[in-house]
Protein backbone atom coordinates (compact mmCIF):
# COMPACT_ATOMS: atom_id res chain seq x y z
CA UNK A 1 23.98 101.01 -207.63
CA UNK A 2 27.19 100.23 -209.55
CA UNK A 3 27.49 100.45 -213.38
CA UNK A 4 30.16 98.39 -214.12
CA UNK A 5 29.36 97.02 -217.13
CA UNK A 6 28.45 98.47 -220.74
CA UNK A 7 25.23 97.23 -223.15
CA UNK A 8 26.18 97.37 -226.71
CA UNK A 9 23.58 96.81 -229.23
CA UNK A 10 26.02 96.60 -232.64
CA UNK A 11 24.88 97.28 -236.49
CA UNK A 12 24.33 101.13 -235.94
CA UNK A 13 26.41 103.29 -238.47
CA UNK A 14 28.02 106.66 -236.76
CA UNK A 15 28.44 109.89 -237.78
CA UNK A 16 29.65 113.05 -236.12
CA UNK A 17 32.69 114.90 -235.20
CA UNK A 18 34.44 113.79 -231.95
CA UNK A 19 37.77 115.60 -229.97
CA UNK A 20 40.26 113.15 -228.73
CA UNK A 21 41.03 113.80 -225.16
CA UNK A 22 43.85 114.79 -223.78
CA UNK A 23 46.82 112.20 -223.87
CA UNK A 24 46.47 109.95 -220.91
CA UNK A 25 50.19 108.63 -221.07
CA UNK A 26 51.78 112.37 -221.57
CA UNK A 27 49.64 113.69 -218.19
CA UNK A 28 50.97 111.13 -216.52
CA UNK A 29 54.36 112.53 -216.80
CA UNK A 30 53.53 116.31 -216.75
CA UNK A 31 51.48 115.87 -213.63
CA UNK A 32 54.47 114.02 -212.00
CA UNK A 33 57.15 117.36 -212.67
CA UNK A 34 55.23 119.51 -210.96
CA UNK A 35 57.09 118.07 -207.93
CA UNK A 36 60.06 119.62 -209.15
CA UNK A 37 59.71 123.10 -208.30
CA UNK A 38 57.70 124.85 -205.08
CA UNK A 39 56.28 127.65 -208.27
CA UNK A 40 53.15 127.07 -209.56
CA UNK A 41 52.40 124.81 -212.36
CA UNK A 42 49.15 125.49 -215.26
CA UNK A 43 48.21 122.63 -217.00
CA UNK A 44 45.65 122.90 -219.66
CA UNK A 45 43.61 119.90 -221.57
CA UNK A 46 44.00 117.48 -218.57
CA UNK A 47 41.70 114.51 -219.09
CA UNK A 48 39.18 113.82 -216.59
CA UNK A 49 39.60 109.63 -216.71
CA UNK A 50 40.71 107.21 -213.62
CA UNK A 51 43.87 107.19 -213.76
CA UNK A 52 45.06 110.24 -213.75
CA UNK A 53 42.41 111.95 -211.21
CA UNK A 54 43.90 109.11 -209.05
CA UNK A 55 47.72 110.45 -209.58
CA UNK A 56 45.99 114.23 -208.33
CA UNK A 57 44.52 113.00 -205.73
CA UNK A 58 48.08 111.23 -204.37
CA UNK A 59 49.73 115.04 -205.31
CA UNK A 60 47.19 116.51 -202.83
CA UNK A 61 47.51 113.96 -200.16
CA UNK A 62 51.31 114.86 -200.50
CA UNK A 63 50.40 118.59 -200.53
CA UNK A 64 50.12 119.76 -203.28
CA UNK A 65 47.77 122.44 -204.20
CA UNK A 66 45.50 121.65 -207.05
CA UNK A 67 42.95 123.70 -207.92
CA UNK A 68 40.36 123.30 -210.93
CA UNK A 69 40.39 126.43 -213.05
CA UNK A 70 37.79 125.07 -215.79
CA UNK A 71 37.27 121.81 -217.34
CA UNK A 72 40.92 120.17 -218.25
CA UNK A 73 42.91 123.25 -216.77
CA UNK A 74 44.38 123.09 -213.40
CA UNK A 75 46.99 124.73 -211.49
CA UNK A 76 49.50 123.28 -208.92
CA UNK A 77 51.73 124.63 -206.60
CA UNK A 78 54.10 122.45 -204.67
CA UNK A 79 55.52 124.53 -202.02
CA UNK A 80 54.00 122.92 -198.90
CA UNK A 81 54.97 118.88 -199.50
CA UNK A 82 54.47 116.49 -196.75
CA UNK A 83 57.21 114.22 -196.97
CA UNK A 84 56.04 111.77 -194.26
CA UNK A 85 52.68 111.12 -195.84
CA UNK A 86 54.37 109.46 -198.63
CA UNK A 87 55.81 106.71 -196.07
CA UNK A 88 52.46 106.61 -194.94
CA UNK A 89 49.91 103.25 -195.70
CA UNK A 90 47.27 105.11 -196.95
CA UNK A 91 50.02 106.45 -199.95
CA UNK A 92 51.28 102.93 -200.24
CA UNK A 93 47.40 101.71 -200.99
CA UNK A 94 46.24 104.49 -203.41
CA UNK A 95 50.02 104.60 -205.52
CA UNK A 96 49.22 100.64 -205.93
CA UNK A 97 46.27 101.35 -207.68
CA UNK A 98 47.96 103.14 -210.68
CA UNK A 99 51.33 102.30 -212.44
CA UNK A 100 51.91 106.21 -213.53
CA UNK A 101 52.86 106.54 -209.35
CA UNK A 102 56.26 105.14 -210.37
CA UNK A 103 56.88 108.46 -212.29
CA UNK A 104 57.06 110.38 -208.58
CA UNK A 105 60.11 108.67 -207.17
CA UNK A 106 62.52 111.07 -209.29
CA UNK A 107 60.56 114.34 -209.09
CA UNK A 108 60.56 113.19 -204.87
CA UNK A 109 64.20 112.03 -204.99
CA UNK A 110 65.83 114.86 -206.78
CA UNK A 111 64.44 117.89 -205.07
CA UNK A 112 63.75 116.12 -201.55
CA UNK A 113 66.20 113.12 -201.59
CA UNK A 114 63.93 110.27 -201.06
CA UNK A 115 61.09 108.46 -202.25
CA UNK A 116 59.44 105.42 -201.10
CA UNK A 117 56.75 103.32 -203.32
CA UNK A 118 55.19 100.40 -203.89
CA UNK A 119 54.71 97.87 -206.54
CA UNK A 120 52.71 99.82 -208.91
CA UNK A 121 49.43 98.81 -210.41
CA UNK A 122 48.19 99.10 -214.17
CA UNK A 123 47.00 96.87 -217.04
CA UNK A 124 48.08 92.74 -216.51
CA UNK A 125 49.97 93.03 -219.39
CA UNK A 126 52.48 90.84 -219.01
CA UNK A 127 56.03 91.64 -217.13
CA UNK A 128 56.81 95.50 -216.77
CA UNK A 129 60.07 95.67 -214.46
CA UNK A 130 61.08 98.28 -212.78
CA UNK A 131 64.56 97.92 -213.02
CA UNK A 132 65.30 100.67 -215.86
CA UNK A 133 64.22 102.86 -213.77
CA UNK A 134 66.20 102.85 -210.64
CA UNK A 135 69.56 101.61 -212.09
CA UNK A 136 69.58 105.06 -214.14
CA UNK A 137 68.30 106.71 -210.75
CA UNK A 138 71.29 104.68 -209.25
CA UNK A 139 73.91 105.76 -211.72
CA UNK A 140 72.65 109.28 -210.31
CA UNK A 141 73.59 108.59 -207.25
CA UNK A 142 70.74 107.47 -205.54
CA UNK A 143 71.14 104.29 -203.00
CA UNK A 144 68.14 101.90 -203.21
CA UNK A 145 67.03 99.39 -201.35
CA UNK A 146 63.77 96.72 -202.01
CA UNK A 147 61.61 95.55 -199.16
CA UNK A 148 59.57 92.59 -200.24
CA UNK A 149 57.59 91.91 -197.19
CA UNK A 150 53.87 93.28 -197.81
CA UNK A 151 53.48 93.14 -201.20
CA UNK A 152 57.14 94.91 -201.87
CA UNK A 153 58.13 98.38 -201.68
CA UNK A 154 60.79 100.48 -203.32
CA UNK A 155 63.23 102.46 -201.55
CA UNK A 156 65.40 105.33 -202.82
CA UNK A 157 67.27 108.36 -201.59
CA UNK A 158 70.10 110.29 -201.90
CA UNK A 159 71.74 113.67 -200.33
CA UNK A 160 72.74 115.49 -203.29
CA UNK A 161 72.53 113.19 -206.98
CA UNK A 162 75.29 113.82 -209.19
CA UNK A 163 75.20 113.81 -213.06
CA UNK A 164 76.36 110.68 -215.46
CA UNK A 165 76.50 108.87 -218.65
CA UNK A 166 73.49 106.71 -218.66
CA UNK A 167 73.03 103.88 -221.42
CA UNK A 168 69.64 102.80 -220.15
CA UNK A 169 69.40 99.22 -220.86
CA UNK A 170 65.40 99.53 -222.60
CA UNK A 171 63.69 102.25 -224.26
CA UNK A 172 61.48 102.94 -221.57
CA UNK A 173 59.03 105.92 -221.65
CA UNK A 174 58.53 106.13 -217.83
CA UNK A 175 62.00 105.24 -217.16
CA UNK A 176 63.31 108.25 -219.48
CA UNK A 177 61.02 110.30 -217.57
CA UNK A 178 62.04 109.51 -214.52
CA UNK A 179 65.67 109.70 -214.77
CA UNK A 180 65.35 113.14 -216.77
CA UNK A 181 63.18 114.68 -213.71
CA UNK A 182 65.90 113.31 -211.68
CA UNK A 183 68.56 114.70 -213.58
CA UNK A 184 67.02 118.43 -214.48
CA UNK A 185 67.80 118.82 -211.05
CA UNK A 186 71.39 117.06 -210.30
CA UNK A 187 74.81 118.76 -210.21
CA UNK A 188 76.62 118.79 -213.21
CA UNK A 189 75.76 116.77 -216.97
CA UNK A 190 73.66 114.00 -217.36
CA UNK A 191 73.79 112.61 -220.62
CA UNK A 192 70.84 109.57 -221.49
CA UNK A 193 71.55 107.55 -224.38
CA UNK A 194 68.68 104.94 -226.10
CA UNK A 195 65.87 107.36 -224.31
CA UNK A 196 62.33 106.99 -225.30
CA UNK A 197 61.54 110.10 -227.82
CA UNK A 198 57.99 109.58 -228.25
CA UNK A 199 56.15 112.79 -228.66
CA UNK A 200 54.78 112.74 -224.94
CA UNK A 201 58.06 112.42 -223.47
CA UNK A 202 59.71 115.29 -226.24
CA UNK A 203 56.90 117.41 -224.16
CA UNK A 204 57.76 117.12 -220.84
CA UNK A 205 61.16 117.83 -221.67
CA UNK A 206 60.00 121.35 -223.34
CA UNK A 207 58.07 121.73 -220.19
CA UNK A 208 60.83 121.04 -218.09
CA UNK A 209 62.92 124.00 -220.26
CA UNK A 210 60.34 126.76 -220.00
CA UNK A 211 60.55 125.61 -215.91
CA UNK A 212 64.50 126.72 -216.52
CA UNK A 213 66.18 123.34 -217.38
CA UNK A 214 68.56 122.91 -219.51
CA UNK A 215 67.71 119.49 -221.81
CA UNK A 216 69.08 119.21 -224.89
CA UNK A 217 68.44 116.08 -227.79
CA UNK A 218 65.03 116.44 -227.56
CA UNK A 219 63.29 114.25 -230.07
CA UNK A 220 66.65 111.85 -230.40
CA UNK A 221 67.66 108.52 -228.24
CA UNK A 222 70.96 110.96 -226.65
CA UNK A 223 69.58 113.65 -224.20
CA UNK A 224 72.36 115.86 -222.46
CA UNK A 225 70.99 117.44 -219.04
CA UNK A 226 72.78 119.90 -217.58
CA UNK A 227 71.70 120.49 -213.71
CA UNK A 228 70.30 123.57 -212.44
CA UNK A 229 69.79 124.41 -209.24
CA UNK A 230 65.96 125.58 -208.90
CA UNK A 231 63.00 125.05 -211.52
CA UNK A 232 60.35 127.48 -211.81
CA UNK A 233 56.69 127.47 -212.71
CA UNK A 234 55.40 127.19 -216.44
CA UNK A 235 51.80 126.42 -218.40
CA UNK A 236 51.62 123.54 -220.49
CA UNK A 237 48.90 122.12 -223.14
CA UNK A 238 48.70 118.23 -222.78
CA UNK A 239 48.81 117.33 -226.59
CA UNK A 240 45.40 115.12 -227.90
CA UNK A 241 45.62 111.18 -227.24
CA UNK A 242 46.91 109.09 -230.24
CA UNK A 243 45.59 106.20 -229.00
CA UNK A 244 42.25 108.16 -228.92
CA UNK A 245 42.84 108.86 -232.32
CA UNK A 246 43.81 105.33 -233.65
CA UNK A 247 40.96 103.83 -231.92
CA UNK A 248 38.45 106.49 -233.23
CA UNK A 249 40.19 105.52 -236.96
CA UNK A 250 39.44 101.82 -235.96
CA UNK A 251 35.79 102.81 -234.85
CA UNK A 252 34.97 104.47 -237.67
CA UNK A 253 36.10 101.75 -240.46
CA UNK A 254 34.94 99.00 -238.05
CA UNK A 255 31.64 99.98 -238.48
CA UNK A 256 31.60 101.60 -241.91
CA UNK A 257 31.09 105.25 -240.51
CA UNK A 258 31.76 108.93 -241.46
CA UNK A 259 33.55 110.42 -238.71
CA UNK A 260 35.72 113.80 -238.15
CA UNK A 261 38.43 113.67 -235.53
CA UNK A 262 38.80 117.37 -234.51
CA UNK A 263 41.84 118.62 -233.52
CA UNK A 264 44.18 115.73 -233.73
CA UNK A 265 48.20 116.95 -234.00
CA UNK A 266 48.72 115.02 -236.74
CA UNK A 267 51.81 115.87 -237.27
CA UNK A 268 52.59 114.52 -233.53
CA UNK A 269 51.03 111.10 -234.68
CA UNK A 270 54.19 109.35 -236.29
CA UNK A 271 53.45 106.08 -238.88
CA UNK A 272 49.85 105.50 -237.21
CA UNK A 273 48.08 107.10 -240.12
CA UNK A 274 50.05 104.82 -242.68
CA UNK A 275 49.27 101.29 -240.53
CA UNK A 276 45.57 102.63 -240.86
CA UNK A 277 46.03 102.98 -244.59
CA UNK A 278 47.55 99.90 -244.75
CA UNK A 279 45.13 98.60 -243.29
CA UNK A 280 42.78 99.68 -245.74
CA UNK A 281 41.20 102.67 -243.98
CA UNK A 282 40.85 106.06 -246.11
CA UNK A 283 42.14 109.18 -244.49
CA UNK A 284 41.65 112.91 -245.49
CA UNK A 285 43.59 115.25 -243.73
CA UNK A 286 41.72 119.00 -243.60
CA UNK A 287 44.78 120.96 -241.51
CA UNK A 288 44.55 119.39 -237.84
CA UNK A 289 41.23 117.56 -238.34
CA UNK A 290 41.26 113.78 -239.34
CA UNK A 291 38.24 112.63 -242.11
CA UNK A 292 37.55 109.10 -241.95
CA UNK A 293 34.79 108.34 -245.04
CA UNK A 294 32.27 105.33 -244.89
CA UNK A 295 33.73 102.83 -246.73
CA UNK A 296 31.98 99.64 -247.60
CA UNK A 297 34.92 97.32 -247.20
CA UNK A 298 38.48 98.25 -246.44
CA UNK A 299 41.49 95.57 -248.27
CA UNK A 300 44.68 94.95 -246.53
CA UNK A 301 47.81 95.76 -248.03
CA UNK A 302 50.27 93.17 -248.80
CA UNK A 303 53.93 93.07 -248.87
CA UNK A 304 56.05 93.98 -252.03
CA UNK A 305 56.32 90.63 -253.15
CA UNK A 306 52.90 89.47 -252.10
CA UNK A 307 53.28 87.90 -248.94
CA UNK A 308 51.07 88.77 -245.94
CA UNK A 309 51.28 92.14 -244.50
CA UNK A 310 52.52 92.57 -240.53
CA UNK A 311 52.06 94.93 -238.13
CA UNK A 312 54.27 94.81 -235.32
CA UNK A 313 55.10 97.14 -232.59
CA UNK A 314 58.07 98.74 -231.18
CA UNK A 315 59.14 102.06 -229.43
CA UNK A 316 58.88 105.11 -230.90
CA UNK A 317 59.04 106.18 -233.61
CA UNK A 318 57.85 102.43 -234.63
CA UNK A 319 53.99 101.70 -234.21
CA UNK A 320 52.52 101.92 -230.17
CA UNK A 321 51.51 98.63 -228.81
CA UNK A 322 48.47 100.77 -227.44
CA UNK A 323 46.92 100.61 -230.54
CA UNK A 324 47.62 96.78 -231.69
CA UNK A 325 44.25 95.23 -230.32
CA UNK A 326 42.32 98.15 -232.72
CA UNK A 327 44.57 96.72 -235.80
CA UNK A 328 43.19 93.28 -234.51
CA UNK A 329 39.61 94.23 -234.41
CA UNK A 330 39.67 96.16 -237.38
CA UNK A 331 41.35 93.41 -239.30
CA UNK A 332 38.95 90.96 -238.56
CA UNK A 333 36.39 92.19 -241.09
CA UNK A 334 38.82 93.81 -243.33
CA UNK A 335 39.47 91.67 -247.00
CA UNK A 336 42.70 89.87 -246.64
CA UNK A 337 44.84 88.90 -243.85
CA UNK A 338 47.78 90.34 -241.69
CA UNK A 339 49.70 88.67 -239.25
CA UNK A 340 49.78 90.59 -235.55
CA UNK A 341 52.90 90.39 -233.94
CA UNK A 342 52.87 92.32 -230.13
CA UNK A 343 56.70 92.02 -229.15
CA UNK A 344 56.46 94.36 -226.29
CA UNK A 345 54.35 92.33 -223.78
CA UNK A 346 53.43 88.92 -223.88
CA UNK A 347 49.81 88.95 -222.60
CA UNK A 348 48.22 91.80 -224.67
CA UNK A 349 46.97 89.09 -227.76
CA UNK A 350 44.75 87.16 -224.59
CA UNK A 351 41.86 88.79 -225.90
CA UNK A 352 41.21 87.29 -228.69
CA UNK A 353 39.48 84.76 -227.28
CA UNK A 354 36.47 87.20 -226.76
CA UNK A 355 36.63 87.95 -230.08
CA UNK A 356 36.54 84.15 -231.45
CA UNK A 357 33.77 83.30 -229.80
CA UNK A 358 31.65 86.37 -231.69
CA UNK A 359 32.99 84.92 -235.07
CA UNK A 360 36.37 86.16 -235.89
CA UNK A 361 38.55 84.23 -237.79
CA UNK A 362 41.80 84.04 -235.68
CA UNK A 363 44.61 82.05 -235.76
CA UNK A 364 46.63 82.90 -231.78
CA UNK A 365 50.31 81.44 -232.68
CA UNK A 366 51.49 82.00 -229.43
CA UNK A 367 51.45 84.93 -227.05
CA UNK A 368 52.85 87.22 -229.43
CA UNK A 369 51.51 86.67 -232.48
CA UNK A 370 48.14 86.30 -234.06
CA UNK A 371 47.18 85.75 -237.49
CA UNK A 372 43.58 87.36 -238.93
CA UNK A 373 41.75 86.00 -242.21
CA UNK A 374 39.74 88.52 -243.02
CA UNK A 375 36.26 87.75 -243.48
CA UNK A 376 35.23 90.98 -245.24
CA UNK A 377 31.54 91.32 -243.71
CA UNK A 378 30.28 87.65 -245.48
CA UNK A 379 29.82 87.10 -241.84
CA UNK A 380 28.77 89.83 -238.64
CA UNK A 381 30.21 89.37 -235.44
CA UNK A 382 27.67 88.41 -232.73
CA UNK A 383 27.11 89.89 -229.88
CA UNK A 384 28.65 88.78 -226.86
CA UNK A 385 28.94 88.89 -223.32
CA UNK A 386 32.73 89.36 -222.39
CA UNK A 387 34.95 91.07 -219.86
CA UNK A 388 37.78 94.07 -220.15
CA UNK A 389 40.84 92.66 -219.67
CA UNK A 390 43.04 95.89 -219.94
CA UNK A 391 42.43 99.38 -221.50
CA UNK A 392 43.39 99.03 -224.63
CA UNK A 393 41.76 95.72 -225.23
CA UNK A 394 38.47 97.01 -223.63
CA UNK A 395 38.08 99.46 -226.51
CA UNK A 396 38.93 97.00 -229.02
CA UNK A 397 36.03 94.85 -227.55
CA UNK A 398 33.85 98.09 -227.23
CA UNK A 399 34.68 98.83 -231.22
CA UNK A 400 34.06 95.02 -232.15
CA UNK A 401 30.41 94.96 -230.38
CA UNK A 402 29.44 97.81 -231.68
CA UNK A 403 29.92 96.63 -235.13
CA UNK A 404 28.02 93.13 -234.14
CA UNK A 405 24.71 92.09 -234.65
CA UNK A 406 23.02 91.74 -231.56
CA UNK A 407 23.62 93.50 -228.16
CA UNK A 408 26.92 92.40 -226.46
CA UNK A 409 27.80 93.00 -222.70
CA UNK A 410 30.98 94.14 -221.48
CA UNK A 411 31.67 93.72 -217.85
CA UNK A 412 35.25 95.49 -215.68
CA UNK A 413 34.30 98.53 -217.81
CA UNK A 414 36.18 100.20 -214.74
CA UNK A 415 39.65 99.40 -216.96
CA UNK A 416 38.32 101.51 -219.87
CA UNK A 417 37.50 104.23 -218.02
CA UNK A 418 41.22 104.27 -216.51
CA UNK A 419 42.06 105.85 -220.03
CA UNK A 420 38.69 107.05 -221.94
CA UNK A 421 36.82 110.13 -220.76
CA UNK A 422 33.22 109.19 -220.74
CA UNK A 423 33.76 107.12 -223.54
CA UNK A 424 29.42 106.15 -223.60
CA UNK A 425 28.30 109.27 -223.88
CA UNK A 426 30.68 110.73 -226.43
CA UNK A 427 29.74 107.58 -228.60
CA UNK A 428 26.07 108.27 -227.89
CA UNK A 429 26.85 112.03 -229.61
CA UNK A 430 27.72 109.51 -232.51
CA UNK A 431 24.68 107.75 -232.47
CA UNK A 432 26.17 104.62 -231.19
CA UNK A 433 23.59 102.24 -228.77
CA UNK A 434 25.66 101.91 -225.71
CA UNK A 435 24.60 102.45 -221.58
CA UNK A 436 25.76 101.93 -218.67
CA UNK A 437 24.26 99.00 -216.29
């Protein structure tokens, strides 16, 4: 029988350590460049959710040889790649299925000269073109083509690309990652200007220079590339998931916990810990490990002059839109108010609903913004039954029933588990009341 769904019986206070998992978004990535050389590849702290065993399972249908060393560590060596099976249906159905296939086309086009895909899949988010990526794959030298018959497919090859100025036209994570695979690998200098420098992306290009590129900028919006020929093999540590780590912050003051986040790189985490303290959430930092106390009500910050606070998101360094819905859900029993604003994507705040209707106070201006009042635990939320709209909203949910009264039910639980290893039964090691049905 399938579980798809999760029952959450709320009220329970947690306590515990917990390890974030390894980043889902940075994997993504890492996983993609081992395309780019026929040496093998170790890659350590790999985390064992949907999403990315899907992406391994379309490297070994390509040829790839993955093998499992021990939990989170595998090796891969790409010396053997079938180029037709990527032109194949069966490809074309399984890269669908995940939106982190889009990250293969420059690995593929750079070291064999073509790459075909289709749409991607991913969280209904709201509009997430494509074009960033193959104009800077263009500029390179690629020639593309777009089939729109069957659901549309990208096409994209090239004999021999050829390095460029490239002002990419949005900071896009995947899209810097793409055209940087692309261009470790092209003749001459490639220089990318407004590139994504979020931490995940600063490691695959350390990655990429321990493999024998040559990638300077790293950590800036102007990355200079100069081609080599050949790229070797290399081991690389996945760093731990901030969005883990926000939403285990959010957990824990959600439902007035003591928790320890182990191992956290927070020194890779950026201005999350401040929103959180903004936020009202007390943090204690003991070296790598985050201490989040029990707190029996946390107060929003205001503005300067008094007005109400906002959180908005941006690229980085600016706050991840990954962690917005947590802000949401925390906010709604914080005392005070804040005013979300989500300017990346334009159907994240359609969750909110879910949340109304268990007895948040929510105010949804219009698919961007949302503003909280606060009720500061006068009133519980009630336990619901709702659905998982996307990852990151799933959690939220997950965190808001599990500080209800009552049990709630969560159904299309599948969409959490795209980006949270066994998310039930490390809350369980909490104490949290939460199964599978």
């Amino acid at each position: 029988m399938r579980l798809d769904a999760f029952e959450v019986v709320g009220g329970n206070k947690l306590s515990g350590e917990i390890i974030p998992q390894g980043a889902k978004n940075e994997a993504l990535q890492i996983l993609c460049a081992v395309l780019l050389t026929d040496k093998k590849v170790i890659i350590e702290n790999v985390p064992d959710i949907v999403d990315v065993n899907r992406l391994i399972d379309l490297l070994r249908g390509l040829g790839v040889k993955v093998k499992k060393i021990s939990e989170g560590k595998f090796s891969f060596k790409a010396d053997e790649i079938d180029l037709d099976y990527f032109g194949s249906e069966e490809f074309q159905t399984n890269a669908k299925k995940i939106r982190g296939s889009v990250m293969l086309i420059g690995p593929l086009l750079a070291r064999f000269g073509r790459a075909y895909l289709p749409k991607p899949g991913g969280d209904k988010i709201g509009r997430r073109r494509m074009d960033t990526h193959f104009n800077g794959l263009q500029m390179l030298g690629g020639k593309f083509r777009y089939d729109d018959s069957k659901g549309g497919k990208y096409f994209i090859e090239s004999k021999k690309l050829k390095g460029t100025y490239i002002l990419m036209d949005e900071i896009s994570v995947t899209g810097t990652a793409n055209v940087v695979m692309a261009a470790a690998l092209a003749k001459g200098k490639t220089q990318i200007y407004n590139a994504a420098c979020e931490p995940y992306l600063q490691q695959l290009c350390k990655m990429l220079n321990r493999m024998g590129a040559k990638i300077k900028g790293i950590g800036s919006n102007l990355l200079t590339i100069k081609g080599v020929k050949k790229l070797g093999g290399t081991n690389h540590r996945v760093l731990p998931d901030m969005i883990e780590i926000g939403s285990f912050i959010g957990l824990a003051a959600m439902t007035q916990s003591e928790i320890t986040i182990k191992d956290a790189a927070v020194k890779e985490l950026g201005i999350i810990p401040s929103i959180f303290k903004k936020m009202g959430v007390n943090l204690e930092f003991r070296g790598d490990d985050i201490y989040v106390p029990a707190q029996e009500e946390h107060e929003i910050q205001t503005f300067i002059d008094g007005s109400i606070l906002t959180v908005y998101d941006s690229p980085w360094p600016g706050f991840t839109p990954d962690l917005m819905s947590i802000v949401l859900v925390l906010a709604t029993q914080a005392k005070g108010s804040v005013l979300i604003h989500q300017k990346m994507f334009e159907s994240r705040l359609f969750f909110v609903d879910k949340l109304i209707d268990m007895g948040a106070q929510i105010i949804l201006c219009d698919p961007h913004r949302a503003t909280v009042i606060g009720m500061n635990r006068q009133n519980d939320l009630r336990g619901i039954t709702m659905s998982s709209p996307d990852i990151r909203a799933g959690v939220a949910l997950l965190i808001a029933a599990l500080s209800a009264k009552g049990t709630s039910r969560i159904e299309n639980i599948n969409q959490i588990d795209r980006g949270y290893q066994n998310i039930d039964g490390r809350l369980r090691a909490l104490g949290a009341d939460i199964r599978r049905i």
